[in-house]
N, C-alpha and C. Protein backbone atom coordinates (compact mmCIF):
# COMPACT_ATOMS: atom_id res chain seq x y z
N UNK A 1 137.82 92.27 -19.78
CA UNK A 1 136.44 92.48 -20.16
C UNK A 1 135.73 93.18 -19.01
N UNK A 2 135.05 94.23 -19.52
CA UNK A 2 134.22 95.06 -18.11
C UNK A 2 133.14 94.19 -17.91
N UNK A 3 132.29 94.65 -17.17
CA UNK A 3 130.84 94.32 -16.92
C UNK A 3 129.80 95.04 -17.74
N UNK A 4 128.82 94.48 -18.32
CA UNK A 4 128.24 94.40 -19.53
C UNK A 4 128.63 94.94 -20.77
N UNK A 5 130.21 94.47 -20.83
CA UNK A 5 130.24 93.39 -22.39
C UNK A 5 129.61 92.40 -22.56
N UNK A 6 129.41 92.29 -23.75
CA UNK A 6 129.37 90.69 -24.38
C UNK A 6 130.18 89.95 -23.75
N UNK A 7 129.88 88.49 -23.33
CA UNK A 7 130.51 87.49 -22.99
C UNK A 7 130.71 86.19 -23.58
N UNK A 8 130.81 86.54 -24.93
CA UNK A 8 131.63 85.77 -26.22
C UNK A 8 132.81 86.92 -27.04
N UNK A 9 133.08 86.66 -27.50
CA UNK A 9 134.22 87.36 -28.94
C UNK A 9 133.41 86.99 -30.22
N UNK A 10 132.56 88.22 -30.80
CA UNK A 10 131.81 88.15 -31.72
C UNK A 10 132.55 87.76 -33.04
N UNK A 11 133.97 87.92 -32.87
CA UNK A 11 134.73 87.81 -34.45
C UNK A 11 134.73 85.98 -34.40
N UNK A 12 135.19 85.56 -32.96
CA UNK A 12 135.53 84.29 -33.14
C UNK A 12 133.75 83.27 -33.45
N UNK A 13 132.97 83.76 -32.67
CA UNK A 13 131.55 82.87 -33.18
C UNK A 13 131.53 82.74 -34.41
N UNK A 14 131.57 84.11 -35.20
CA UNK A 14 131.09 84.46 -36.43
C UNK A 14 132.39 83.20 -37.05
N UNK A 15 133.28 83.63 -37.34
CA UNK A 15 134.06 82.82 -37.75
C UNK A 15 133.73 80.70 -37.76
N UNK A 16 133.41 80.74 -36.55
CA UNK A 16 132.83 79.68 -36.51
C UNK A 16 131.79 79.00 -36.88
N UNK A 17 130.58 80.30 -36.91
CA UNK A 17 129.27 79.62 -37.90
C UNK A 17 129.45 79.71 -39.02
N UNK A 18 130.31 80.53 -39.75
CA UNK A 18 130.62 80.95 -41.27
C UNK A 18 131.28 79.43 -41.35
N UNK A 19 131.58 78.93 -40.71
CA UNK A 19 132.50 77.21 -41.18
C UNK A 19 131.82 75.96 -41.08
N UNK A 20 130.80 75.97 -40.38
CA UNK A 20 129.94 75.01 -40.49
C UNK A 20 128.49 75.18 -40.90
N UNK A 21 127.95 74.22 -41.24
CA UNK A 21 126.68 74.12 -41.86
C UNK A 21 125.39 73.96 -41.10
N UNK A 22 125.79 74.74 -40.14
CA UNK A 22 124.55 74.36 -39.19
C UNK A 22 123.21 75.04 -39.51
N UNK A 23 122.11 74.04 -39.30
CA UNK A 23 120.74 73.64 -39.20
C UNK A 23 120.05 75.29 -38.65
N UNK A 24 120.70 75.01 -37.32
CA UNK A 24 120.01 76.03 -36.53
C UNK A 24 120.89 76.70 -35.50
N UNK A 25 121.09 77.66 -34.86
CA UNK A 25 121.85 78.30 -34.13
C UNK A 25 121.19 78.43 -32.64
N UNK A 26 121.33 77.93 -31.54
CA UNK A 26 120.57 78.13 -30.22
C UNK A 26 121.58 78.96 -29.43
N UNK A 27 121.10 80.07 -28.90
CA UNK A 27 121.80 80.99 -27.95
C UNK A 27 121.32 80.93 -26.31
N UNK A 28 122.34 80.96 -25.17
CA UNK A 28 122.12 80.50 -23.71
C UNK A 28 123.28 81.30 -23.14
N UNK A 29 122.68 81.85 -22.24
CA UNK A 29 123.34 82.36 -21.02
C UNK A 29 123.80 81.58 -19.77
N UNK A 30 124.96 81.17 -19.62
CA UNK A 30 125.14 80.20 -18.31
C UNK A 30 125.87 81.20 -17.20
N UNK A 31 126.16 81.88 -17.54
CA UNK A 31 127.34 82.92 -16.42
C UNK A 31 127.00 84.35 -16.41
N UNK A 32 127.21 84.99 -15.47
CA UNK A 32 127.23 86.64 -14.99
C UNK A 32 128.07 87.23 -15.13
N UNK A 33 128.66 88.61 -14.71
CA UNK A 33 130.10 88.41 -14.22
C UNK A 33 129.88 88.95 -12.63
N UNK A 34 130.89 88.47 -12.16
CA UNK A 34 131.03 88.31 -10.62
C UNK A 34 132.78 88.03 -10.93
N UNK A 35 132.78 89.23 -9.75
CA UNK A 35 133.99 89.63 -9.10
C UNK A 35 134.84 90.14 -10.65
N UNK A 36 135.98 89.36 -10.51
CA UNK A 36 136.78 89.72 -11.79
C UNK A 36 136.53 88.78 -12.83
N UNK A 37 136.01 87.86 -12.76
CA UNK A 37 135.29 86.96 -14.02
C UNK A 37 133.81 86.67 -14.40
N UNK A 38 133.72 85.38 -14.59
CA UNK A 38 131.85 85.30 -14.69
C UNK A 38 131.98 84.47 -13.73
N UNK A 39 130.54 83.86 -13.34
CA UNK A 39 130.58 82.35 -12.54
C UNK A 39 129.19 82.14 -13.00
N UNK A 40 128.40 81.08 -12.70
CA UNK A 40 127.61 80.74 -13.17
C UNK A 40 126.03 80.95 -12.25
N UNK A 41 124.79 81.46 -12.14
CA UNK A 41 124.00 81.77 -11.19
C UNK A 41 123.64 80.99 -9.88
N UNK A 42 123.89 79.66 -10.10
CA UNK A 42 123.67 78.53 -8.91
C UNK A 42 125.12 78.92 -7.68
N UNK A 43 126.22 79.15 -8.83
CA UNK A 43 127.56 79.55 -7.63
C UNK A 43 127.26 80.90 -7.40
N UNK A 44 126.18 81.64 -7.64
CA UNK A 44 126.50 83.13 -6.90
C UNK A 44 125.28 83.03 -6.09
N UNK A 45 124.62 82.38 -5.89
CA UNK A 45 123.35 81.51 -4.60
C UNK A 45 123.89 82.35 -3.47
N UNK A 46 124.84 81.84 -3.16
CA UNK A 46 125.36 81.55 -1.81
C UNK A 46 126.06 82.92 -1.24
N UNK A 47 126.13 83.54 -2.49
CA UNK A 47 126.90 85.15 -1.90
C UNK A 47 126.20 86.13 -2.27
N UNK A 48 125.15 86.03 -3.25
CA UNK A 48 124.18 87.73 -3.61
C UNK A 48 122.78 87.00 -2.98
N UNK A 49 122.12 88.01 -3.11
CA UNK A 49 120.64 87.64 -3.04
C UNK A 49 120.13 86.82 -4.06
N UNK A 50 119.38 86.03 -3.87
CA UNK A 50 119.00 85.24 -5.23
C UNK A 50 118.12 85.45 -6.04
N UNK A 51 116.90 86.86 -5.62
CA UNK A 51 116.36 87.65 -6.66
C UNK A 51 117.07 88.43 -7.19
N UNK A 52 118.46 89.35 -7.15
CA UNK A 52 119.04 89.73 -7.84
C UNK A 52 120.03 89.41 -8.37
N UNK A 53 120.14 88.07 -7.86
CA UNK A 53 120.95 86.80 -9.38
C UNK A 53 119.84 86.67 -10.89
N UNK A 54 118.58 86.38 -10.43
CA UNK A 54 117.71 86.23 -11.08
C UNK A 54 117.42 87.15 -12.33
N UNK A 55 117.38 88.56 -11.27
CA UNK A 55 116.95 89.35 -12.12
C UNK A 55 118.19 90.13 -12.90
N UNK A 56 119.64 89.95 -12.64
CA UNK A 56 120.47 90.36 -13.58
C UNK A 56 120.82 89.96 -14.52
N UNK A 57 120.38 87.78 -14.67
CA UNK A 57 120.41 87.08 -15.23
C UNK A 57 119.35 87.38 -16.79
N UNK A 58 118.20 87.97 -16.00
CA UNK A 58 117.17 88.47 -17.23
C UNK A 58 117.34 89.73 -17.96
N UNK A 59 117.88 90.39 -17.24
CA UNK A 59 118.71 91.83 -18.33
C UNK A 59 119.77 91.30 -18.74
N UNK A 60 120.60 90.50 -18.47
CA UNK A 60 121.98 89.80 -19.12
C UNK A 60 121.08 89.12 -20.51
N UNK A 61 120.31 88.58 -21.00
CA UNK A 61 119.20 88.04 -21.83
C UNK A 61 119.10 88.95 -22.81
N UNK A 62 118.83 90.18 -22.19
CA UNK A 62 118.38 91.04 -22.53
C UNK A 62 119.48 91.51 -23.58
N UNK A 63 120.14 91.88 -23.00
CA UNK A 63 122.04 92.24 -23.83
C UNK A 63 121.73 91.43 -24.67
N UNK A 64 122.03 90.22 -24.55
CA UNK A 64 122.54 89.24 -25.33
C UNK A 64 121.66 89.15 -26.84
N UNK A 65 120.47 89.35 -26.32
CA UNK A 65 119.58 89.62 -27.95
C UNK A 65 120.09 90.66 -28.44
N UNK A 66 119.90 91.88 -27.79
CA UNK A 66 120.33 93.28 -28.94
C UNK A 66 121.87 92.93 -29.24
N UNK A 67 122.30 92.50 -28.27
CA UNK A 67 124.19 92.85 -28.91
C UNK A 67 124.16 91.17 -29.85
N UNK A 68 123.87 90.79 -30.38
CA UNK A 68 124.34 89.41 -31.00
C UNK A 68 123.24 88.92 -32.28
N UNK A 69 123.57 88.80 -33.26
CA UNK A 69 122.32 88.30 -34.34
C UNK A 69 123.12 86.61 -34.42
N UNK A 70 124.22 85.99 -33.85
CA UNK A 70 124.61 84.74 -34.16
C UNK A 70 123.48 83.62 -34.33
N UNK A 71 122.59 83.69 -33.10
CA UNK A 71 121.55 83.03 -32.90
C UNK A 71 120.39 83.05 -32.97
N UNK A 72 119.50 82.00 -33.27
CA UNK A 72 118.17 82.59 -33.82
C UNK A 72 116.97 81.92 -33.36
N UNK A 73 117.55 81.05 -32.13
CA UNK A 73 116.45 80.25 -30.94
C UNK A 73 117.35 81.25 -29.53
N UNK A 74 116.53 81.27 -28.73
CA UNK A 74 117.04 81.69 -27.20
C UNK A 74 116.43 80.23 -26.65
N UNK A 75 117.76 79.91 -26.08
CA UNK A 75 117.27 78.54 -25.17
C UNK A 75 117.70 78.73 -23.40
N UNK A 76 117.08 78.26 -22.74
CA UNK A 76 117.17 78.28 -21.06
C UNK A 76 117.07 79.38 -20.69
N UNK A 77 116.05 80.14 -20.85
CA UNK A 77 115.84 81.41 -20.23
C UNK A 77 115.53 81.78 -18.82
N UNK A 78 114.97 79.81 -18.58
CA UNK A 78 114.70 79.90 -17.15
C UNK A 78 115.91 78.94 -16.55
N UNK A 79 117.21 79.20 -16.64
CA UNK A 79 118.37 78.43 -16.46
C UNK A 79 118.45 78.83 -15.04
N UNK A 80 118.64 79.98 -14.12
CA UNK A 80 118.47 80.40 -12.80
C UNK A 80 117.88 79.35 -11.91
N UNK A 81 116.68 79.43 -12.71
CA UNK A 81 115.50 78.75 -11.51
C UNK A 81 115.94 77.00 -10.98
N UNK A 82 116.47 76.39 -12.49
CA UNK A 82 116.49 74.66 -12.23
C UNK A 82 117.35 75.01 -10.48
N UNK A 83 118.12 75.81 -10.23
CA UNK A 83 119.15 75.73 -9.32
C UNK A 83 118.55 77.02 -7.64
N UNK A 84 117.02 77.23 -7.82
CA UNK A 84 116.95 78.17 -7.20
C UNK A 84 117.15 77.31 -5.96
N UNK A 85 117.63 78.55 -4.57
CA UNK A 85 117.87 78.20 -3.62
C UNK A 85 116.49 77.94 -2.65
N UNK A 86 116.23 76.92 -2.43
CA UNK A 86 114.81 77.07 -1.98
C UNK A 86 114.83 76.88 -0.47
N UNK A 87 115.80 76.96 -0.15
CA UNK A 87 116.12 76.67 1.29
C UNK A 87 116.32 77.91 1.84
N UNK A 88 116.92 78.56 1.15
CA UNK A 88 117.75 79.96 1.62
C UNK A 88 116.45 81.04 1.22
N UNK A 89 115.87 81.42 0.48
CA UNK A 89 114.95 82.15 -0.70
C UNK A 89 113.35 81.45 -0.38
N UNK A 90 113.52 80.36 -0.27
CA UNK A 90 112.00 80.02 -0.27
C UNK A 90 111.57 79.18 -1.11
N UNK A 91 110.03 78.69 -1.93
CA UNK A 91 109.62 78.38 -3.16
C UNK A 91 110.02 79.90 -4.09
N UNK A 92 110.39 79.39 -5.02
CA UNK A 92 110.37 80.07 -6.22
C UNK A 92 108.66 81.30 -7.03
N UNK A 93 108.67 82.32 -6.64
CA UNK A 93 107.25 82.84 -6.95
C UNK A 93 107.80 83.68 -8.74
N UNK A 94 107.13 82.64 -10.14
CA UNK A 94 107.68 83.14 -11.02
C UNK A 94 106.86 84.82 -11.04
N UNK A 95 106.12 85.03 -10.57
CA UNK A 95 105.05 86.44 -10.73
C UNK A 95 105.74 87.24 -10.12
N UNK A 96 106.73 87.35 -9.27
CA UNK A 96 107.86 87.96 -8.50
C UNK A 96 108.81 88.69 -9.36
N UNK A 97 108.84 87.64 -10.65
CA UNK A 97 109.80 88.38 -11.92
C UNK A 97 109.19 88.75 -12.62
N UNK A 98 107.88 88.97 -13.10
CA UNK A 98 106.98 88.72 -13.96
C UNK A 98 107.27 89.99 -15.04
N UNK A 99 107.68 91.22 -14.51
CA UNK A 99 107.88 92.27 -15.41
C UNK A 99 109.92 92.17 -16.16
N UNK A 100 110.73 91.27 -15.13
CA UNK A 100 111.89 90.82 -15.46
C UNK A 100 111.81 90.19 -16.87
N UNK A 101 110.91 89.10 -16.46
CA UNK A 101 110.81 87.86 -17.81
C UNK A 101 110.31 88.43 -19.30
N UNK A 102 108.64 89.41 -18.55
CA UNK A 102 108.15 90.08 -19.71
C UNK A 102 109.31 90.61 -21.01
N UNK A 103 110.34 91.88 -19.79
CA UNK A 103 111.25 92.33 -20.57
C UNK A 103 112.23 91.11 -21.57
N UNK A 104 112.57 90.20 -21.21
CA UNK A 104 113.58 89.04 -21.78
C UNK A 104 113.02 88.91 -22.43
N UNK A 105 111.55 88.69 -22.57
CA UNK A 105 110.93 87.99 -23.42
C UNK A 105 110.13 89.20 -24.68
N UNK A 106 110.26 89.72 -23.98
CA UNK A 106 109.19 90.81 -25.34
C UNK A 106 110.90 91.47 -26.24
N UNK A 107 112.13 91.32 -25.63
CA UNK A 107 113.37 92.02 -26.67
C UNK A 107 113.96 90.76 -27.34
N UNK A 108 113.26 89.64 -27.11
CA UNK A 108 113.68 88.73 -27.62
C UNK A 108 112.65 88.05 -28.51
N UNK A 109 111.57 88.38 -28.88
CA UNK A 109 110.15 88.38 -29.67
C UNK A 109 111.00 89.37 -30.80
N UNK A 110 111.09 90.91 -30.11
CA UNK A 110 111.23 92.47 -31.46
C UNK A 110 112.31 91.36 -31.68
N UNK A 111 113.07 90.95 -31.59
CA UNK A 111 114.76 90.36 -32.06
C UNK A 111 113.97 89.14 -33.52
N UNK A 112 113.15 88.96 -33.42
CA UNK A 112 112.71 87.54 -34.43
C UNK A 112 112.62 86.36 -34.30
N UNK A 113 113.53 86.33 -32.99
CA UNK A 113 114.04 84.83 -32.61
C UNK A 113 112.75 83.91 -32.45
N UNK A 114 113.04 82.82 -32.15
CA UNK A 114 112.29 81.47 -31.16
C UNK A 114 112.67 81.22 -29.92
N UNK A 115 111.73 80.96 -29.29
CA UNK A 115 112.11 80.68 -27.82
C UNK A 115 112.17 79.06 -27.88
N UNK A 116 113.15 78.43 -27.11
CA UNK A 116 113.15 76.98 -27.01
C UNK A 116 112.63 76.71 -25.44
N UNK A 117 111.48 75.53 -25.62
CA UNK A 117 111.08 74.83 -24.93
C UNK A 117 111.67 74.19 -24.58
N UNK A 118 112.33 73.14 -23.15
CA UNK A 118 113.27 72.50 -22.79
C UNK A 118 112.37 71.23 -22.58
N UNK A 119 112.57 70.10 -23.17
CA UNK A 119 111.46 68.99 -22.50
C UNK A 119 111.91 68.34 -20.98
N UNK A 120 113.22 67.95 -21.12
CA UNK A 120 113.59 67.93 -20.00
C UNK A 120 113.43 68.35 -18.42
N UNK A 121 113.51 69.73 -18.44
CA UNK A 121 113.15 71.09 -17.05
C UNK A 121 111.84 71.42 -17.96
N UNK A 122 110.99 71.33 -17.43
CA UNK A 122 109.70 72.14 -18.17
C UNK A 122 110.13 73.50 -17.87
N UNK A 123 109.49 74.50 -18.98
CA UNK A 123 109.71 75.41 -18.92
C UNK A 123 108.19 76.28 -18.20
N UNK A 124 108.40 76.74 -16.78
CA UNK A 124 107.15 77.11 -16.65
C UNK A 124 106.25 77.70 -17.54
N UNK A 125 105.05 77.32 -17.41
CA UNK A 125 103.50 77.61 -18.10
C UNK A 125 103.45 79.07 -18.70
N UNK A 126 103.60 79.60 -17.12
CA UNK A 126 103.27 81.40 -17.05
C UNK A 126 104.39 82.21 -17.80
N UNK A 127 105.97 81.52 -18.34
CA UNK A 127 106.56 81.75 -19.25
C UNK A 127 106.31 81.97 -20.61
N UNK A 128 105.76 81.11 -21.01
CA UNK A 128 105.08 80.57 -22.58
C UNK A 128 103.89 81.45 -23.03
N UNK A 129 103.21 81.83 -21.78
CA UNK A 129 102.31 82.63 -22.15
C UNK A 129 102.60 84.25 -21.86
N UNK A 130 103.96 84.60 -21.41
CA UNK A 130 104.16 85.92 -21.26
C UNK A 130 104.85 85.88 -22.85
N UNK A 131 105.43 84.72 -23.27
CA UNK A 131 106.08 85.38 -24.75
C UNK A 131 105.36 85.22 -25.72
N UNK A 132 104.15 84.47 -25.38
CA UNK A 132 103.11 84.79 -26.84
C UNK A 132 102.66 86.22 -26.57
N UNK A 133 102.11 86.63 -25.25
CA UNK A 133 101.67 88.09 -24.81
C UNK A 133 102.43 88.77 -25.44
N UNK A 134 103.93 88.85 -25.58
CA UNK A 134 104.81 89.82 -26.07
C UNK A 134 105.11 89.72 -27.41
N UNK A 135 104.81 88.86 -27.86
CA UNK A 135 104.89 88.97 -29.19
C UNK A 135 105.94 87.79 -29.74
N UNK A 136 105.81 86.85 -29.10
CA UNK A 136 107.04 85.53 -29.73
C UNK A 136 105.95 85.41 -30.83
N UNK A 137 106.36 84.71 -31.57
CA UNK A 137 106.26 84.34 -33.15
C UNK A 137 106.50 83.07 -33.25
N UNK A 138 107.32 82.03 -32.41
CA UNK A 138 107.38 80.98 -32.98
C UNK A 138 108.11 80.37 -31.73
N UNK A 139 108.13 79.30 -31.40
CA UNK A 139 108.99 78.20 -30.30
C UNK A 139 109.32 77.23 -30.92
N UNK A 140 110.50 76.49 -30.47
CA UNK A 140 111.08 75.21 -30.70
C UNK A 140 111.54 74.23 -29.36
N UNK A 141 111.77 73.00 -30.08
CA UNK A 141 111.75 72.42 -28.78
C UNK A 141 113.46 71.89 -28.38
N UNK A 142 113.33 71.17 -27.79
CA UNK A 142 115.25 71.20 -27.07
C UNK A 142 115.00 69.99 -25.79
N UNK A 143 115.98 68.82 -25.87
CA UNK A 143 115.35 67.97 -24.91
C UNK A 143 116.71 68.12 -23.85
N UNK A 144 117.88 68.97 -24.03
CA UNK A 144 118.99 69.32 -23.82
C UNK A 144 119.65 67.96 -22.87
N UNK A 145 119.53 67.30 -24.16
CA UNK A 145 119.69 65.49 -23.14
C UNK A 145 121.22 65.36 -23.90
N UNK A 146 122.19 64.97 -22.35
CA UNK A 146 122.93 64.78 -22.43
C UNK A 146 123.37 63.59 -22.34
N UNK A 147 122.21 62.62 -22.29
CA UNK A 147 122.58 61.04 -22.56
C UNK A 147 121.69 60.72 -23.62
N UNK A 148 121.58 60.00 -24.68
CA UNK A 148 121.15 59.45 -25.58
C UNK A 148 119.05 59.09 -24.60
N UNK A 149 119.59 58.07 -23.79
CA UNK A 149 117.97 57.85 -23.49
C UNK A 149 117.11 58.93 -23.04
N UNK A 150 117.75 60.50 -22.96
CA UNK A 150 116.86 61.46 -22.50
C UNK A 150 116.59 62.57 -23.55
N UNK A 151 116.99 61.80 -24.77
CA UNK A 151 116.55 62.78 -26.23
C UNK A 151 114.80 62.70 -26.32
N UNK A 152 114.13 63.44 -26.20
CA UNK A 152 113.14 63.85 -26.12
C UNK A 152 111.99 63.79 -25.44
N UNK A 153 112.70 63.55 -24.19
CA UNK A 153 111.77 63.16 -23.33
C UNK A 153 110.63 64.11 -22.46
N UNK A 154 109.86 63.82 -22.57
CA UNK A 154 108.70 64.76 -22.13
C UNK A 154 108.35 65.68 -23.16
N UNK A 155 108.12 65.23 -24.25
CA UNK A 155 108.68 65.89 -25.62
C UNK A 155 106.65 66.18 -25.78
N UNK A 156 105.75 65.20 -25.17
CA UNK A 156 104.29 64.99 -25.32
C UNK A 156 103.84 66.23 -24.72
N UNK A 157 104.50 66.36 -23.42
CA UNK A 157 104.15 67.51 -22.61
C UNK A 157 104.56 68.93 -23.07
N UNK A 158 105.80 68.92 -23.31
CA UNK A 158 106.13 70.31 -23.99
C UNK A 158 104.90 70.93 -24.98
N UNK A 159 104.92 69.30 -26.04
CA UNK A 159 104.09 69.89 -27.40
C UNK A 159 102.51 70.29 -26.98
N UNK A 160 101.96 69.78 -25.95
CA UNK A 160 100.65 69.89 -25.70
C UNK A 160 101.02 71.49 -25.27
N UNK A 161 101.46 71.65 -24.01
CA UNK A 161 102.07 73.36 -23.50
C UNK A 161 101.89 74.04 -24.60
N UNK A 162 102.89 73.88 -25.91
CA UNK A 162 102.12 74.92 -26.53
C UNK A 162 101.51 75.15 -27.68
N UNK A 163 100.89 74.09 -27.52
CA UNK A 163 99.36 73.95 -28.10
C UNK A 163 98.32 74.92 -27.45
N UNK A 164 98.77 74.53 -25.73
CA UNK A 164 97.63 75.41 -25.62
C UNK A 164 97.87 77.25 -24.96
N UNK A 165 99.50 77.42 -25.10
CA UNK A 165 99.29 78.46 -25.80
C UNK A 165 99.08 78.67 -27.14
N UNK A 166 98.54 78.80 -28.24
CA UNK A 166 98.79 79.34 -29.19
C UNK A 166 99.50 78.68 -30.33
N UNK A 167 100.55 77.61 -30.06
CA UNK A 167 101.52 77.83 -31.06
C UNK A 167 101.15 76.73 -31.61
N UNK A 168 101.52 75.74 -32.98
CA UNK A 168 101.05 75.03 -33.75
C UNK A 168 102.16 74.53 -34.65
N UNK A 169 102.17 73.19 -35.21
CA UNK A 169 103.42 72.70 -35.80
C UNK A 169 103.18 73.19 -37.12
N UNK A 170 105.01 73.32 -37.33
CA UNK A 170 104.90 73.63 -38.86
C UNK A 170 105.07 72.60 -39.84
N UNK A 171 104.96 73.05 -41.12
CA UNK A 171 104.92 71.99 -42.07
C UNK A 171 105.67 70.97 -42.21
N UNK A 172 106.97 71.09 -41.31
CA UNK A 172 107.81 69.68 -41.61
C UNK A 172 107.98 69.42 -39.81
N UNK A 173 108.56 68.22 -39.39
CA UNK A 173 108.87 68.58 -38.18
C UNK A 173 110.32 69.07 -37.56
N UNK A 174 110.90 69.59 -38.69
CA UNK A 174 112.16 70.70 -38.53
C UNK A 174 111.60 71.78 -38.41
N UNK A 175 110.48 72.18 -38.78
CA UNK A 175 110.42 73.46 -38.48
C UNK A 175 110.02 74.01 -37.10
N UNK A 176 110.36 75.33 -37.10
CA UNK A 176 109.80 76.15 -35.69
C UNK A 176 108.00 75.66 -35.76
N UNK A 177 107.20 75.94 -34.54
CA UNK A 177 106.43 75.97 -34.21
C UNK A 177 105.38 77.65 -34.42
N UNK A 178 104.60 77.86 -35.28
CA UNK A 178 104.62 79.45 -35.03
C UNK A 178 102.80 79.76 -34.78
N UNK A 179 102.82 80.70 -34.38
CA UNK A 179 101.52 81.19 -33.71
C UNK A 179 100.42 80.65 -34.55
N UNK A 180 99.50 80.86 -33.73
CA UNK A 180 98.04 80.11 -34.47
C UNK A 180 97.33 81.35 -34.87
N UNK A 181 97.53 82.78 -34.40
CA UNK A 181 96.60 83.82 -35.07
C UNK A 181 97.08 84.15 -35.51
C-alpha cells in the first residue's frame, strides 16, 4: 500500500456492512502511514514534529470522507490531541489548526455525514462551532466507553455543548441531533 491510499480494503468493509444490520456506521482514523506501515499519532510524537502529526492527521480525514461512503458519523476527529505531547510541543493552541480542522470539517459537512461528540474526551468547544460554521447538519453523541460504567458519561455536558451551538434533539433519541436554523 503507498501513501495516501485508503487504509481499509473497500471490498472487504462493504462486504461486511452488506452482512449485518447495523443501526449506524461510525468512521475514525487511528493511524498514518509512517515508514513502511501506519502507526498510530501518539507513537509518531516522539519522531516528527507534532504539528505535522496533527496536521497530516486532518488531511488523512480529509481522504477518508471523499474516498469512502461506508460511514455516515465521523467520530474522533480530535483523536491526535487526547495524546498531544505537552512536554515536548507545549499546551495544545487549537487556533494553530484552525484552517486544518475548518478543512476536515467543512469536507466532511459537503460529505452529509454527522460529526460525533465524544462524552468521554470532550470534544473542544471551538471544534463544534467551526462545523456548524462549515456547514455540519447534524451531530451525534459517542461515550466511546470501554467499560460498561463509562457508557455515557458526561453525556449532560456534551448535550448542553451543542445546544449551545445550534444543534437540537431529534424526534426520537436515536436520532442525529440536527441544526436549529
Amino acid at each position: 500500500m503507498e501513501v495516501g491510499e485508503p487504509h481499509w480494503h473497500a471490498a472487504a468493509v462493504t462486504k461486511l456492512l452488506a452482512g449485518g444490520g447495523f443501526d449506524r456506521v461510525l468512521g475514525s482514523l487511528h493511524c498514518l502511514p509512517y515508514g513502511d506501515g501506519f502507526a498510530e499519532p501518539p507513537g509518531q510524537y516522539a519522531q516528527r514534529d507534532p504539528a505535522d502529526v496533527v496536521r497530516d492527521y486532518l488531511a488523512e480525514i480529509a481522504r477518508l470522507v471523499t474516498q469512502s461512503d461506508a460511514f455516515a458519523v465521523l467520530a474522533h476527529i480530535d483523536y491526535p490531541l487526547r495524546y498531544w505531547p505537552e512536554e515536548k510541543a507545549g499546551p495544545f493552541d487549537v487556533l494553530a489548526f484552525q484552517e486544518e480542522f475548518r478543512h476536515a470539517l467543512r469536507t466532511t459537512a459537503q460529505s452529509g455525514r454527522a460529526l460525533e461528540i465524544n462524552t468521554s474526551i470532550p470534544l473542544h468547544p471551538a471544534l463544534l462551532g467551526w462545523w456548524h460554521e462549515e456547514g455540519g447538519q447534524a451531530v451525534t453523541f459517542g461515550s466511546d466507553a470501554h467499560e460498561p460504567a463509562l457508557l455515557a458519561r458526561r453525556f449532560r455536558e456534551a448535550a448542553d455543548m451543542a445546544t449551545a451551538h445550534g444543534f437540537r434533539p431529534g424526534r426520537t433519541p436515536y436520532d442525529f441531533w440536527g441544526r436549529e436554523d
